[in-house]
C-alpha atoms as a PDB file:
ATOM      1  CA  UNK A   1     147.774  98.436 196.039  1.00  0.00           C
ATOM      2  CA  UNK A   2     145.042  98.870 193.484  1.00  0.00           C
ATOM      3  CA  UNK A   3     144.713  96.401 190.453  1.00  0.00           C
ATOM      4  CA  UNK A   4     145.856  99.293 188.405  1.00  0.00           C
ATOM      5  CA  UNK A   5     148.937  99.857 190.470  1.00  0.00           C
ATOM      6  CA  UNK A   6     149.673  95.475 190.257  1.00  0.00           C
ATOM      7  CA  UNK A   7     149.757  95.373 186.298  1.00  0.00           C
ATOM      8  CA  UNK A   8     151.906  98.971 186.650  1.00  0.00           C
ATOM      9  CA  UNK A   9     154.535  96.893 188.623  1.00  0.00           C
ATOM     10  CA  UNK A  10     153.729  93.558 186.504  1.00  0.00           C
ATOM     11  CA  UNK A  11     154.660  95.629 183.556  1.00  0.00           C
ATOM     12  CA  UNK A  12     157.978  97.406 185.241  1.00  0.00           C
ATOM     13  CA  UNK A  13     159.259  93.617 185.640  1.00  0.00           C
ATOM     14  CA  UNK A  14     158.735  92.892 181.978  1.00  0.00           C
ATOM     15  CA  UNK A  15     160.159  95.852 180.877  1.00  0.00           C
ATOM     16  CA  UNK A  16     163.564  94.663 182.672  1.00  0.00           C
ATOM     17  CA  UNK A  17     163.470  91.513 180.922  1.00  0.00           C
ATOM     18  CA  UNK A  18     162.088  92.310 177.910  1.00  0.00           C
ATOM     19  CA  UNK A  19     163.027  96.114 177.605  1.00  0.00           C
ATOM     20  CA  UNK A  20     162.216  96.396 173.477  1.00  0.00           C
ATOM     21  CA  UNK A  21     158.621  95.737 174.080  1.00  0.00           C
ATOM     22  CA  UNK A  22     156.108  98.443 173.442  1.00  0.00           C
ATOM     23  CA  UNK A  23     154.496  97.897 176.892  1.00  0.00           C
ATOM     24  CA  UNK A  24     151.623 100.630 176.393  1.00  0.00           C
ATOM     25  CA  UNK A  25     150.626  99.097 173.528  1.00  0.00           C
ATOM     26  CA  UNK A  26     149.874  95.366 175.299  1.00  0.00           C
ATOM     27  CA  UNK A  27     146.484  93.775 175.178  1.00  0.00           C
ATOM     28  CA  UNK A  28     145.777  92.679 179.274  1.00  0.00           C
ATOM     29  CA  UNK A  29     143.322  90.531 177.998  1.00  0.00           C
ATOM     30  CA  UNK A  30     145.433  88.474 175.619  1.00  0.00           C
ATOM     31  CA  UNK A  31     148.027  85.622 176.175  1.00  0.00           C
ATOM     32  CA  UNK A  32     151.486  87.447 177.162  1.00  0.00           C
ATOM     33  CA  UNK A  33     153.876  85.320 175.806  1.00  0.00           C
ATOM     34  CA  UNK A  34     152.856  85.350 172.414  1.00  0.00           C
ATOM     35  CA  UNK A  35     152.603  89.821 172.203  1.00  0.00           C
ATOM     36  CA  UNK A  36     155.878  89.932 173.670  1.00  0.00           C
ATOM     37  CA  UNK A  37     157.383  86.656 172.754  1.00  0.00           C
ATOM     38  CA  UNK A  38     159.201  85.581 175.502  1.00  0.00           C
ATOM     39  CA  UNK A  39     161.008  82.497 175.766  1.00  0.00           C
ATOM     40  CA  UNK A  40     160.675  79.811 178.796  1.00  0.00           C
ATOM     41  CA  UNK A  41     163.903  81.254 180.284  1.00  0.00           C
ATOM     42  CA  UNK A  42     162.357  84.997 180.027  1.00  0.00           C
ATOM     43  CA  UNK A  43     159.420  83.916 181.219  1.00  0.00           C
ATOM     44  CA  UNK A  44     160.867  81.983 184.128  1.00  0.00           C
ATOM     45  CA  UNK A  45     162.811  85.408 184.845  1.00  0.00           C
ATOM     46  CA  UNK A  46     159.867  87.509 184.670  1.00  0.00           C
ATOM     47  CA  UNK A  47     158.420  85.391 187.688  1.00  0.00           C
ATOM     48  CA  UNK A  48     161.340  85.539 189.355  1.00  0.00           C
ATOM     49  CA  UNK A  49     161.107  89.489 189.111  1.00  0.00           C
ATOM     50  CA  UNK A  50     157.172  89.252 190.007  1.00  0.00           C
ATOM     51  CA  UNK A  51     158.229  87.575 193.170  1.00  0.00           C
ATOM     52  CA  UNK A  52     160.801  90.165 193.943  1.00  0.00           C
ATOM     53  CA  UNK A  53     159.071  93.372 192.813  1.00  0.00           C
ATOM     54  CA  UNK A  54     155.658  92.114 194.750  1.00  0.00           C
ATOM     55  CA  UNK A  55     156.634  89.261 197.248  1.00  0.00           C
ATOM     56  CA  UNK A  56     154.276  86.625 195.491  1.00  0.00           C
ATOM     57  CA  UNK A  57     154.962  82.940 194.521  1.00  0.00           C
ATOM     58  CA  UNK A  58     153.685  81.704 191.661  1.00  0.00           C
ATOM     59  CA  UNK A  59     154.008  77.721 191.975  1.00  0.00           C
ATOM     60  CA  UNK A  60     154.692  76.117 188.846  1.00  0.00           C
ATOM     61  CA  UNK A  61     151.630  74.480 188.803  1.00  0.00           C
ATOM     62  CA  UNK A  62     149.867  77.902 188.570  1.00  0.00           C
ATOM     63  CA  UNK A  63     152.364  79.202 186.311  1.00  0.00           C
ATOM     64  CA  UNK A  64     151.155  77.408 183.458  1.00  0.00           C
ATOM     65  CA  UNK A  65     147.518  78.641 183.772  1.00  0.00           C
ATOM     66  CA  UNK A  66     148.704  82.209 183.826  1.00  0.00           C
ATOM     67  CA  UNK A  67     148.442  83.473 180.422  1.00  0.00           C
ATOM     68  CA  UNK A  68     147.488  87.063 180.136  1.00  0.00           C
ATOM     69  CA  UNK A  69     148.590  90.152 182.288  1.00  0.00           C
ATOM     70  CA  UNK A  70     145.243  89.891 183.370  1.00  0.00           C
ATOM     71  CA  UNK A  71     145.316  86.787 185.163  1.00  0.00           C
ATOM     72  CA  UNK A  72     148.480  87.774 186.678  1.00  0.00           C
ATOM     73  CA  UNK A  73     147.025  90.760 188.170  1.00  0.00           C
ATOM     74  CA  UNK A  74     143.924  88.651 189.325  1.00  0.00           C
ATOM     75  CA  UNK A  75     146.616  85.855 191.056  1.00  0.00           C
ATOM     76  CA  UNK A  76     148.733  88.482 192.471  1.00  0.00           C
ATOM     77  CA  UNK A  77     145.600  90.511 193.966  1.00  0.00           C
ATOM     78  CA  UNK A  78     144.451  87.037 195.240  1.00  0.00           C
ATOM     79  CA  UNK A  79     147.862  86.621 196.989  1.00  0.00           C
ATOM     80  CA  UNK A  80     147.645  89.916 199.145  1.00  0.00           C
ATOM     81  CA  UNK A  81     150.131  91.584 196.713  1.00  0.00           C
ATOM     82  CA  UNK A  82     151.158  94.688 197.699  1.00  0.00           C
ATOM     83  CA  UNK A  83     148.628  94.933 200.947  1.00  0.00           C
END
């Protein structure tokens, strides 16, 4: 799966838990949680779905350095997601 392909299914996931957000119109580069405001229980359920959707764990030691799409794709890829 290409990087381009990751943040295509990273955005799917949020788009099931946060379905009124303009997804084309996110910054990768910026922190998440604060374009799309998510709370800690959306955000907790949008991990859950990254683990379904792409079979990766994020520990919740690593989940509090992930902060933009972009280092989700870069943790995911580092996983073997999608391989």
């Amino acid at each position: 799966m290409t990087r381009d392909e990751l943040q295509a299914q990273l955005l799917v996931a949020l788009g099931e838990i946060a379905p009124e957000v303009d997804l084309a119109a996110l910054d990768a580069r910026r922190p998440l949680r604060q374009q799309v405001d998510l709370d800690s229980a959306d955000w907790l359920n949008f991990l859950v779905a990254v683990h379904e959707r792409l079979g990766v764990d994020i520990p919740d030691a690593e989940a509090g350095r992930l902060r933009t799409l972009e280092q989700i794709v870069d943790f995911c890829e580092g996983r073997g997601a999608g391989a």
